[in-house]
Protein backbone atom coordinates (compact mmCIF):
# COMPACT_ATOMS: atom_id res chain seq x y z
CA UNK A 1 -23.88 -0.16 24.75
CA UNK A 2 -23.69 -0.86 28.11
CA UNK A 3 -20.12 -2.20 29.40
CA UNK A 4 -22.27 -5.21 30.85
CA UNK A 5 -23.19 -5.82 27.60
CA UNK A 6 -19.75 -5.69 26.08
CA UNK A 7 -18.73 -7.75 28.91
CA UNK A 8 -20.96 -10.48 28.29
CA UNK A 9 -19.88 -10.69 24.73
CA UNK A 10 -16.43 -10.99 25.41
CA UNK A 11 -16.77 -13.47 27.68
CA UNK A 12 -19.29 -15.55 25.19
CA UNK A 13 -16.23 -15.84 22.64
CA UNK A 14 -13.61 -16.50 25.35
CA UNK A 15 -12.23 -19.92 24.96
CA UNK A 16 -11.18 -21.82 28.08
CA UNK A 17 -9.38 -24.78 28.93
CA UNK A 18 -8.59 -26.84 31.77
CA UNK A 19 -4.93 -27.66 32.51
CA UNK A 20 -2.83 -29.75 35.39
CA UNK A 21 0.28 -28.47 36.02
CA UNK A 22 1.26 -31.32 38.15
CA UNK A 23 -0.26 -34.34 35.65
CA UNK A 24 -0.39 -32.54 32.46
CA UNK A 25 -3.84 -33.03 31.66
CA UNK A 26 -5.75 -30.88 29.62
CA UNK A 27 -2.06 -29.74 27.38
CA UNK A 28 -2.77 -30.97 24.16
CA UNK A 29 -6.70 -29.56 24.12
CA UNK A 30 -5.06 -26.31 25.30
CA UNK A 31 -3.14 -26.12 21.94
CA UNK A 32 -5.90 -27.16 20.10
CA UNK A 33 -7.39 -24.53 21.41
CA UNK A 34 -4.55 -21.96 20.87
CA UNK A 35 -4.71 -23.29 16.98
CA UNK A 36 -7.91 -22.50 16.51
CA UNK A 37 -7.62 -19.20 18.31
CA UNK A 38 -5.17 -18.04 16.10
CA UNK A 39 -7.03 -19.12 12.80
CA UNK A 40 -9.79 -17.05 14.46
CA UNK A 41 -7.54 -13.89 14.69
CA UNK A 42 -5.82 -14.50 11.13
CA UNK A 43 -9.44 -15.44 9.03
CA UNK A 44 -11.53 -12.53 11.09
CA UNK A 45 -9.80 -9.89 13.01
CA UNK A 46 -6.59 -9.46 11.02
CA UNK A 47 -8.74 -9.31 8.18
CA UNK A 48 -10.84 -6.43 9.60
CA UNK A 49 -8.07 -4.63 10.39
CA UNK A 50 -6.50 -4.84 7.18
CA UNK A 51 -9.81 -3.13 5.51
CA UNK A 52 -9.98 -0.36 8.29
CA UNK A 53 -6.38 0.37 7.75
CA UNK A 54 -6.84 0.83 3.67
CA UNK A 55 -9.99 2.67 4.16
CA UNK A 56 -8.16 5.14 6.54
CA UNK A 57 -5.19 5.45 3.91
CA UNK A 58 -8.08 5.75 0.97
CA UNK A 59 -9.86 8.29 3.12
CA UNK A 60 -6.05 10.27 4.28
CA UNK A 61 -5.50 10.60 0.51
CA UNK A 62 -8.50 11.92 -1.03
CA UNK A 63 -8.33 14.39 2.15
CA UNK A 64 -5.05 15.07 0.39
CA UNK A 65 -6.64 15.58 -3.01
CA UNK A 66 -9.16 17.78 -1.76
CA UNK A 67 -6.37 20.12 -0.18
CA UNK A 68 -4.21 19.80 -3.37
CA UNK A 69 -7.39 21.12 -5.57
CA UNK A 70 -8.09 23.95 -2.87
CA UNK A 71 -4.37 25.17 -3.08
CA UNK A 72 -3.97 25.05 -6.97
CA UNK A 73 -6.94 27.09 -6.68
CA UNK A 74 -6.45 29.57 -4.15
CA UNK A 75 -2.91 30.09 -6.03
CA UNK A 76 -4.54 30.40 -9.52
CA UNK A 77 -6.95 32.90 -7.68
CA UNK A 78 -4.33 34.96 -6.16
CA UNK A 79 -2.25 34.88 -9.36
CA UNK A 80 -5.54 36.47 -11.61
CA UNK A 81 -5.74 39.13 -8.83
CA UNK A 82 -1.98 39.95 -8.82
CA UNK A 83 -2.59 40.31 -12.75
């Protein structure tokens, strides 16, 4: 994809809010706003970065399996030649 692209999506899901600094105005909707930004990022991305971390660990261990099996082997193999 095209970094415009990406660009455009990230600005599509950007929340924004409009806040005084010398009245105030705008303070409360801006933590409103942080609220639901942060039920966004607990519900959706921490989720989805949960999964991709087990998968990695699932995938790290059966890499680990598969090298276990190829050394039992290799020794086993070694040990009928020294025979």
């Amino acid at each position: 994809r095209s970094l415009s692209l990406v660009l455009d999506e990230f600005y599509d899901h950007l929340h924004n809010v409009g806040v005084s600094a010398a009245t105030g105005e705008g303070v409360e909707e801006f933590w409103e706003v942080v609220g639901k930004a942060a039920e966004e990022y607990e519900e959706g991305y921490l989720v989805d970065l949960r999964n991709r971390v087990e998968e990695q660990v699932a995938k790290e261990r059966a890499k680990k399996r598969v090298g276990a099996r190829k050394l039992v082997r290799d020794l086993q193999h070694d040990g009928e030649m020294a025979s």
